[in-house]
C-alpha atoms as a PDB file:
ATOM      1  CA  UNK A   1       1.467  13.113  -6.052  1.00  0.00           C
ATOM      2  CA  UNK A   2       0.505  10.048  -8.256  1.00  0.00           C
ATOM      3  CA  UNK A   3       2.727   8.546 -11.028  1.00  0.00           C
ATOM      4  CA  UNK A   4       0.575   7.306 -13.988  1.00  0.00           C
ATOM      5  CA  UNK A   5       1.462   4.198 -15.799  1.00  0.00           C
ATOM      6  CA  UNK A   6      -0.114   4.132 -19.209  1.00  0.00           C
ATOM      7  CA  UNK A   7       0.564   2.962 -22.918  1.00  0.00           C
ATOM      8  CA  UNK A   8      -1.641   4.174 -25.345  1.00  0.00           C
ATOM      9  CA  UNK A   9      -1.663   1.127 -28.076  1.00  0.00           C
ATOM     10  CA  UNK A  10      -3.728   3.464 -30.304  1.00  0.00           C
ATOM     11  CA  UNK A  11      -0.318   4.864 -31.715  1.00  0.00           C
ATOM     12  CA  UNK A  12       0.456   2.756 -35.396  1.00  0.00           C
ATOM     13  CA  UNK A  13      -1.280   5.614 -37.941  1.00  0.00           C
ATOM     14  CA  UNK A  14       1.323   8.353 -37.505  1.00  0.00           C
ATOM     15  CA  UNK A  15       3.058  10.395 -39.986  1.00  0.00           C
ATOM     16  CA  UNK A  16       6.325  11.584 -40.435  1.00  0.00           C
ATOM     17  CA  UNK A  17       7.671  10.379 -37.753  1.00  0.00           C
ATOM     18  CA  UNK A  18       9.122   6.842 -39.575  1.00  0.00           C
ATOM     19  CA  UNK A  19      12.522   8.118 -39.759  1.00  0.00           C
ATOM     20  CA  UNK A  20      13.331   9.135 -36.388  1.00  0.00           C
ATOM     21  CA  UNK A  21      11.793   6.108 -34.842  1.00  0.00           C
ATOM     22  CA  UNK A  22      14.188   3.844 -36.981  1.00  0.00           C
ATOM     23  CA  UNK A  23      16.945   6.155 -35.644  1.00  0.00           C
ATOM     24  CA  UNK A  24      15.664   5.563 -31.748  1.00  0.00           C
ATOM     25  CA  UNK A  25      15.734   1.392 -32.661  1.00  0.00           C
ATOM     26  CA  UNK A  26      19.380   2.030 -34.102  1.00  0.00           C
ATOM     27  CA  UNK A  27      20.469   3.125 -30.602  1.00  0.00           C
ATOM     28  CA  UNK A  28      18.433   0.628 -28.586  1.00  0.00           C
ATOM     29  CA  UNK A  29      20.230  -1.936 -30.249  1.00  0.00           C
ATOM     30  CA  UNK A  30      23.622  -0.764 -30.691  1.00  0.00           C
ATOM     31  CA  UNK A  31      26.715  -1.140 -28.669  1.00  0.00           C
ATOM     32  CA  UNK A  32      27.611   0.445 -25.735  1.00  0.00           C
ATOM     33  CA  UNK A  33      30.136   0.241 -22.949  1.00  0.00           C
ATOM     34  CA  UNK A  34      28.111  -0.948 -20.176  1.00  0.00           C
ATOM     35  CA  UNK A  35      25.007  -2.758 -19.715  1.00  0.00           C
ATOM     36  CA  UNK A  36      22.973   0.550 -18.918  1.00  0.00           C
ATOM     37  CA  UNK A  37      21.878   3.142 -22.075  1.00  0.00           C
ATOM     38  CA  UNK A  38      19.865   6.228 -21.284  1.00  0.00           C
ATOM     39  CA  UNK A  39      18.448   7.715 -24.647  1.00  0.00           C
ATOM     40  CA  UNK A  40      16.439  11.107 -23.894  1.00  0.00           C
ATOM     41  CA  UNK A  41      14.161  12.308 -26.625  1.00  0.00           C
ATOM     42  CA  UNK A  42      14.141  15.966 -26.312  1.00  0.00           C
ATOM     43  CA  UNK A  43      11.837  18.803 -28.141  1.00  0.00           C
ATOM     44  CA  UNK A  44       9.307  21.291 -27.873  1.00  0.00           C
ATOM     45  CA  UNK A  45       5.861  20.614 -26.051  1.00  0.00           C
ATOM     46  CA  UNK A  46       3.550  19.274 -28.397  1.00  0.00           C
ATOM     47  CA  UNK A  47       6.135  18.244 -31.025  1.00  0.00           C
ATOM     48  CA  UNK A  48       5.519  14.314 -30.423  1.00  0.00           C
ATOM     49  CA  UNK A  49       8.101  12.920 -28.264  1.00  0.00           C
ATOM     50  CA  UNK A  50       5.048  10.505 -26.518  1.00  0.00           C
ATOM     51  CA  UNK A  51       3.950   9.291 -29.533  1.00  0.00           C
ATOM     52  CA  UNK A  52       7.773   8.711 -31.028  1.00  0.00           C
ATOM     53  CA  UNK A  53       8.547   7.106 -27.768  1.00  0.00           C
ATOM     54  CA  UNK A  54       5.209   4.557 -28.097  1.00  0.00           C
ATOM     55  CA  UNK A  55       6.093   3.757 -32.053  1.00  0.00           C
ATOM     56  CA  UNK A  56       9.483   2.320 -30.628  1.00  0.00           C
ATOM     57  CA  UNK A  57       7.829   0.693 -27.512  1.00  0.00           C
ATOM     58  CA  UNK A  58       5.564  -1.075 -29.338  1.00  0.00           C
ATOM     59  CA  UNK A  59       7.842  -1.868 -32.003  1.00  0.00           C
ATOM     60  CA  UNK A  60       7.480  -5.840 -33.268  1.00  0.00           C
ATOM     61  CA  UNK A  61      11.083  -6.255 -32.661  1.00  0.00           C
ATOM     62  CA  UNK A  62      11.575  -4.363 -30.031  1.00  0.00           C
ATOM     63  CA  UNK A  63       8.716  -6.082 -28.155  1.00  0.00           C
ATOM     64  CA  UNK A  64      10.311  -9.678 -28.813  1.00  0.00           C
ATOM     65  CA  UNK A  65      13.670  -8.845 -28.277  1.00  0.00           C
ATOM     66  CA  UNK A  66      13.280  -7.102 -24.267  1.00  0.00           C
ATOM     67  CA  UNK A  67      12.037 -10.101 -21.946  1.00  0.00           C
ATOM     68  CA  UNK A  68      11.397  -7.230 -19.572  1.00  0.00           C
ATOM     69  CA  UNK A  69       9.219  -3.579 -20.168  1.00  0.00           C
ATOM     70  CA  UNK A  70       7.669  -0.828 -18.691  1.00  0.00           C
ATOM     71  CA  UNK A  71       6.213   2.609 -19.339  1.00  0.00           C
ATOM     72  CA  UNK A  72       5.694   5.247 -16.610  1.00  0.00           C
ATOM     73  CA  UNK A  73       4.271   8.613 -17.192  1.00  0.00           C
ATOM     74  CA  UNK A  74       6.182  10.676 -14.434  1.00  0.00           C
ATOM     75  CA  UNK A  75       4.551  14.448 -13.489  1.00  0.00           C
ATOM     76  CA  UNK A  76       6.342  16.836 -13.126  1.00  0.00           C
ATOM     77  CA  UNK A  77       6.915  16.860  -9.674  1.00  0.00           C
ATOM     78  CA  UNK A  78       8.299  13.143  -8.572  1.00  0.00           C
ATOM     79  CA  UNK A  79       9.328  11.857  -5.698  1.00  0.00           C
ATOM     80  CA  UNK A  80      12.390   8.979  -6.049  1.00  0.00           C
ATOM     81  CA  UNK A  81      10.821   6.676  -3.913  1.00  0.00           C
ATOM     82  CA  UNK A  82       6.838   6.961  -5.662  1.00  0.00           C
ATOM     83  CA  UNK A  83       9.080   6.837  -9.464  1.00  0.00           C
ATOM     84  CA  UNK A  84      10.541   3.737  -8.078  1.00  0.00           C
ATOM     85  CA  UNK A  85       7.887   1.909  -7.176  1.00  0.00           C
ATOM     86  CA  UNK A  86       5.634   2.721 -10.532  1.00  0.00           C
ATOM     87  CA  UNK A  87       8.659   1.298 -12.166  1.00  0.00           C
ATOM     88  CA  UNK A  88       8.764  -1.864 -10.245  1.00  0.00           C
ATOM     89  CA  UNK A  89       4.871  -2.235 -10.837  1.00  0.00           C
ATOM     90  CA  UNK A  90       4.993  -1.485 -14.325  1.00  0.00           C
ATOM     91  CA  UNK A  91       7.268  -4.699 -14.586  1.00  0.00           C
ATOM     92  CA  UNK A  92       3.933  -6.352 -13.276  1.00  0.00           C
ATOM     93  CA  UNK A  93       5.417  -6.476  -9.591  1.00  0.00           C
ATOM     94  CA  UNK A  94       2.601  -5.661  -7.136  1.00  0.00           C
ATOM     95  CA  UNK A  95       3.990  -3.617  -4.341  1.00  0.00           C
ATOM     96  CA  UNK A  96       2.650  -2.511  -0.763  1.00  0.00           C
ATOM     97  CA  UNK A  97       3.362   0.967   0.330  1.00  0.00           C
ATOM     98  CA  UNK A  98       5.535   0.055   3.160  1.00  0.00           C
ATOM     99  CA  UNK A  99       8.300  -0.917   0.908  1.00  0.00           C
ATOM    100  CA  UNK A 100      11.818   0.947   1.299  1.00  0.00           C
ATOM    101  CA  UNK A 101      14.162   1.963  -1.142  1.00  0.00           C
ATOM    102  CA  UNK A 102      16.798  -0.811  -0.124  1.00  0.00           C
ATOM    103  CA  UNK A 103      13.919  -3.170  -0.535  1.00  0.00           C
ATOM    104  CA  UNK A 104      12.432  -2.105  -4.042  1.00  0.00           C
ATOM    105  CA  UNK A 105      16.013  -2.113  -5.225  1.00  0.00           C
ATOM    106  CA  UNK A 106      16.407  -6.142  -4.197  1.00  0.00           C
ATOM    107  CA  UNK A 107      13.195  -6.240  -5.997  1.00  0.00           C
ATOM    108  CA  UNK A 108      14.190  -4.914  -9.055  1.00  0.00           C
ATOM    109  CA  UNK A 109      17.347  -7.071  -8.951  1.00  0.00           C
ATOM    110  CA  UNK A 110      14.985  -9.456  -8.858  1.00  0.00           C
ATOM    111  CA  UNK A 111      13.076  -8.843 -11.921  1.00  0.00           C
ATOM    112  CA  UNK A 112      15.288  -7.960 -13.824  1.00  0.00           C
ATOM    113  CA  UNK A 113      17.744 -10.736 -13.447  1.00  0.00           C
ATOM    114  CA  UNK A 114      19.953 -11.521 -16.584  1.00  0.00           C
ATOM    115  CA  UNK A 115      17.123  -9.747 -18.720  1.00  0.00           C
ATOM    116  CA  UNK A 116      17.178  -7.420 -21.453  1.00  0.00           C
ATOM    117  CA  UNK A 117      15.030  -4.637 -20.114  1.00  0.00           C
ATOM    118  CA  UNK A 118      13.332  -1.555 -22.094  1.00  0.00           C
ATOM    119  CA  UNK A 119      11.858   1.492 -19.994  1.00  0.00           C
ATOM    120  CA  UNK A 120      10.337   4.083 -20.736  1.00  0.00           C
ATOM    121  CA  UNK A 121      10.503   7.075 -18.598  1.00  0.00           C
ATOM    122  CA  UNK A 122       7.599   9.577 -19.885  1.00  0.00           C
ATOM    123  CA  UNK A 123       7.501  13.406 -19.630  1.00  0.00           C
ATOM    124  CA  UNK A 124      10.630  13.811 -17.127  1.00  0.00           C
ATOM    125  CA  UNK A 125      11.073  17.558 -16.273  1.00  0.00           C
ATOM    126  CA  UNK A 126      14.652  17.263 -13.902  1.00  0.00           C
ATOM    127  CA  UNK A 127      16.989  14.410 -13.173  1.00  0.00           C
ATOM    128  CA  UNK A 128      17.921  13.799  -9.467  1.00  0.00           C
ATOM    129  CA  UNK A 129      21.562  12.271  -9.115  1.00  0.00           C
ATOM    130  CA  UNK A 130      19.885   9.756  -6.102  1.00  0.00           C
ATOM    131  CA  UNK A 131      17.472   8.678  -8.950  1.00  0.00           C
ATOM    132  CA  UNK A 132      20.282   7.816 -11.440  1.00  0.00           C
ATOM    133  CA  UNK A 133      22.798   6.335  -8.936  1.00  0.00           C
ATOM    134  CA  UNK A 134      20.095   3.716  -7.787  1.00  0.00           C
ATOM    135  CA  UNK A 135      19.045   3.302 -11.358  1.00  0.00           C
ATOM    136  CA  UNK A 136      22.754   2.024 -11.994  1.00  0.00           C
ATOM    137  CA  UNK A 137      23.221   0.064  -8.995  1.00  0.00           C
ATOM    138  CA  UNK A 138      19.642  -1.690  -9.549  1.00  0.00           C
ATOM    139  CA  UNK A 139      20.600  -2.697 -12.955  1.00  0.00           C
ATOM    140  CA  UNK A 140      23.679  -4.556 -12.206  1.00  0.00           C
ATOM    141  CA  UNK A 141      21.831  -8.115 -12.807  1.00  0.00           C
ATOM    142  CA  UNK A 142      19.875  -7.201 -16.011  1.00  0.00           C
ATOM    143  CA  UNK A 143      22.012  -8.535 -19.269  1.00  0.00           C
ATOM    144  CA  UNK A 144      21.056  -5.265 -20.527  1.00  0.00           C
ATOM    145  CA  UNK A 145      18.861  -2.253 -19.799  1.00  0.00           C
ATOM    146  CA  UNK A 146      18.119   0.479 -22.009  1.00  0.00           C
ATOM    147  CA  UNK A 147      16.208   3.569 -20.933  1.00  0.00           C
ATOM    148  CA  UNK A 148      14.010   6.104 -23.317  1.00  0.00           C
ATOM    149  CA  UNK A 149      13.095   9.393 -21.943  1.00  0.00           C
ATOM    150  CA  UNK A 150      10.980  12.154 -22.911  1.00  0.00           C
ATOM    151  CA  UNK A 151      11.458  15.438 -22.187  1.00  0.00           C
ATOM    152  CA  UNK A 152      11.369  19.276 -23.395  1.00  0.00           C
ATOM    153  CA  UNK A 153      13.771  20.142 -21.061  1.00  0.00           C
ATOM    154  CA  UNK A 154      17.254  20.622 -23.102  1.00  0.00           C
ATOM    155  CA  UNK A 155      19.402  20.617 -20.015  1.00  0.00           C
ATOM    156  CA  UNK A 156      18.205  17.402 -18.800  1.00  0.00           C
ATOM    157  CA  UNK A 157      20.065  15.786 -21.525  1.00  0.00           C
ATOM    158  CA  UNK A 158      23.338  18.083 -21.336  1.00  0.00           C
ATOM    159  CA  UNK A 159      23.279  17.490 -17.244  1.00  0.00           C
ATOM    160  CA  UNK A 160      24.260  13.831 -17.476  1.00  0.00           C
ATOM    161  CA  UNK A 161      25.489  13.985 -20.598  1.00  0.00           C
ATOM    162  CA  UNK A 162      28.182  11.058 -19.897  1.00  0.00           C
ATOM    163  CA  UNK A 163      25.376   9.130 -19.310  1.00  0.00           C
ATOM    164  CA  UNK A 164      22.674  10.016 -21.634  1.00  0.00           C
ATOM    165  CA  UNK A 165      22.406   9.908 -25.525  1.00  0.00           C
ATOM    166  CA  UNK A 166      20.184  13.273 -26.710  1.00  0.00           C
ATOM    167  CA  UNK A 167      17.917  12.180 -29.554  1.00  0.00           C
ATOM    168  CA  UNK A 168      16.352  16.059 -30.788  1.00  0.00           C
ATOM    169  CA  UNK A 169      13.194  15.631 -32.795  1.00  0.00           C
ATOM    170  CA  UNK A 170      11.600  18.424 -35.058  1.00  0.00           C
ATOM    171  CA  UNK A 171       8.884  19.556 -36.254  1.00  0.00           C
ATOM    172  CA  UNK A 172       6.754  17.943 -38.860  1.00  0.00           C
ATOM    173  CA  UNK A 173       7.144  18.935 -42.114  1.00  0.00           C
ATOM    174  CA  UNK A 174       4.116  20.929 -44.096  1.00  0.00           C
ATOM    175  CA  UNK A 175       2.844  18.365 -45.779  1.00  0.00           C
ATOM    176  CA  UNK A 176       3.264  15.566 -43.188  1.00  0.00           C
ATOM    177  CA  UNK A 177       1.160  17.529 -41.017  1.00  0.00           C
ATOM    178  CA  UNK A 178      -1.453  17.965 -43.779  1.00  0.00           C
ATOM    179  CA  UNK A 179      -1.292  13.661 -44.351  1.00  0.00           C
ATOM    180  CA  UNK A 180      -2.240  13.731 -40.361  1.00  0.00           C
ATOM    181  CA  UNK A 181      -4.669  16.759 -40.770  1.00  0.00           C
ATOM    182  CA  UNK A 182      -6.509  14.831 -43.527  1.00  0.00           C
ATOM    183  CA  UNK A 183      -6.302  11.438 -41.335  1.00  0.00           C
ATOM    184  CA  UNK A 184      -7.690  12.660 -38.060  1.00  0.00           C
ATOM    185  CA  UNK A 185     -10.416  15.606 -39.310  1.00  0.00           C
ATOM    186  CA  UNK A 186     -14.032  14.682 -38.737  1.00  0.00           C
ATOM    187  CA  UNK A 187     -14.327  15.480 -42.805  1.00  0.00           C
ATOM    188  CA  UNK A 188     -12.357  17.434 -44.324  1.00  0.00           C
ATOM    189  CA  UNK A 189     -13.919  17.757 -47.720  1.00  0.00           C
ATOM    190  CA  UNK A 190     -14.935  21.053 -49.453  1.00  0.00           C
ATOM    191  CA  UNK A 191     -12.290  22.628 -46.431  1.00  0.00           C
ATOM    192  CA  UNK A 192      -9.040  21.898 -48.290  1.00  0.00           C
ATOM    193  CA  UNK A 193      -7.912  25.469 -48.113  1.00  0.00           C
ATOM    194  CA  UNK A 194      -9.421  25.951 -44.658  1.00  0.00           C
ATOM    195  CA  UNK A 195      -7.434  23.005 -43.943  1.00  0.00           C
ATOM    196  CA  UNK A 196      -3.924  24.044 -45.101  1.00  0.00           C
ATOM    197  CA  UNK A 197      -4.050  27.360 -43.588  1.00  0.00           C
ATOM    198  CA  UNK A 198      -5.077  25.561 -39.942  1.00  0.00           C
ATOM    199  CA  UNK A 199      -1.742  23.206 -40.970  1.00  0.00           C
ATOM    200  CA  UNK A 200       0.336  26.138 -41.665  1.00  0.00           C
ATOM    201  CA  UNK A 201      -0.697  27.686 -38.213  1.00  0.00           C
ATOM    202  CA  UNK A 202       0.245  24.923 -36.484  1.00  0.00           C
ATOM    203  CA  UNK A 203       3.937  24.924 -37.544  1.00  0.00           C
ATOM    204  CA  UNK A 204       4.524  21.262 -37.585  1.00  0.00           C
ATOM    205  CA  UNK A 205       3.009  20.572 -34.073  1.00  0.00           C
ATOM    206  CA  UNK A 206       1.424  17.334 -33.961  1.00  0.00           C
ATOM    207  CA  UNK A 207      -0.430  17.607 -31.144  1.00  0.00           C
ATOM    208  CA  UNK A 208      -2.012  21.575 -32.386  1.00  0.00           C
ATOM    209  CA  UNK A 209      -2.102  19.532 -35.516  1.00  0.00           C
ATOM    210  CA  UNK A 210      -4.229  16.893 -33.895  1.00  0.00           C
ATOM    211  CA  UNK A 211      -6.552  18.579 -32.122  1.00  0.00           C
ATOM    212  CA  UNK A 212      -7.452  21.503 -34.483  1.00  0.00           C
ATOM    213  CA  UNK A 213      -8.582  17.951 -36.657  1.00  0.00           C
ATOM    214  CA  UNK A 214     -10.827  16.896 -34.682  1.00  0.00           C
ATOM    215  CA  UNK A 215     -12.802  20.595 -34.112  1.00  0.00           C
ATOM    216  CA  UNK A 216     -15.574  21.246 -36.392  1.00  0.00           C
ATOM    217  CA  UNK A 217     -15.284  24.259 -38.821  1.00  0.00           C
END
């Protein structure tokens, strides 16, 4: 099982999603009890979570305010340990395999010393309490660490929902999706009709939206 680490940087033309990326930077940056925020973006496969999640990433703002982030891509089947140490590494932190838990954890502590920290925690399918509980105990040095996750799993959000802020995001609207039809289609002229009805079929979807762009008529 391999954890990826990846950001795609090719995410600043995207439509419709404006609002709800201003929302995601409204709870990045506001108050909160303790120095650890979880905020889980939650929806339907396809519906744009990744690319919602990279807007905010690569955010001006957000990029000068956190001293300290990461992205990992997590599969769907993880192992705490493996998530651990792509997390360490994507704060630039070369690791060995032989490293333990109780060792990556005085690492992190390490890293992440009286910084403000942003991760992003990509395509999570389950929680595991062991994950969480080190998560909070690892933390304990940053000034602040706020975590985005994606998911389309509802009850990932409800499980810890103490601990977790659910951020739902929608479809795209009709004509939204046409604005990103018309921006990613090889040429789209003299197929306006063909167009909407490919739009209309993909119910808001970027990704169907995407991709049915980019396939020749």
């Amino acid at each position: 099982m391999i954890i990826q680490l990846a950001v795609n940087e090719d995410a600043s033309r995207v439509f419709g999603r404006e609002f709800d990326k201003q929302k995601i930077i409204e709870l990045l940056f506001s108050d909160c009890q303790n120095n650890l925020r979880v905020i889980s973006i939650v929806g339907m496969k396809g519906v744009g979570k990744t690319t919602l999640a990279q807007l905010v990433y690569n955010d001006e703002i957000v990029s000068r305010y956190f001293n300290l982030r990461g992205w990992v891509h997590v599969l769907e089947s993880y192992d705490v340990l493996q998530l651990i140490k792509a997390i360490t590494e994507s704060f630039g932190r070369k690791l060995d395999n032989s490293k333990e838990l109780n060792t990556l954890q005085e690492i992190l502590k390490e890293e992440m010393w009286r910084k403000r920290v942003l991760l992003v925690l990509n395509n999570i399918c389950n929680y595991k309490n062991s994950f969480l509980e080190f998560l909070s105990i690892s933390f304990n040095g940053a000034e602040s660490v706020k975590i985005i996750v994606t998911s389309s799993n509802d009850s990932v959000a409800a499980e810890f929902e103490e601990m977790i802020l659910p951020y739902h995001l929608h479809c795209l609207h009709e004509d939204e999706s046409w604005l990103l039809f018309q921006h990613c289609a090889f040429d789209c002229h003299g197929f306006h009709q063909i167009g909407r009805k490919i739009v209309i079929k993909c119910k808001g979807f970027a990704f169907f939206v995407f991709e049915d762009a980019r396939t020749p008529p």
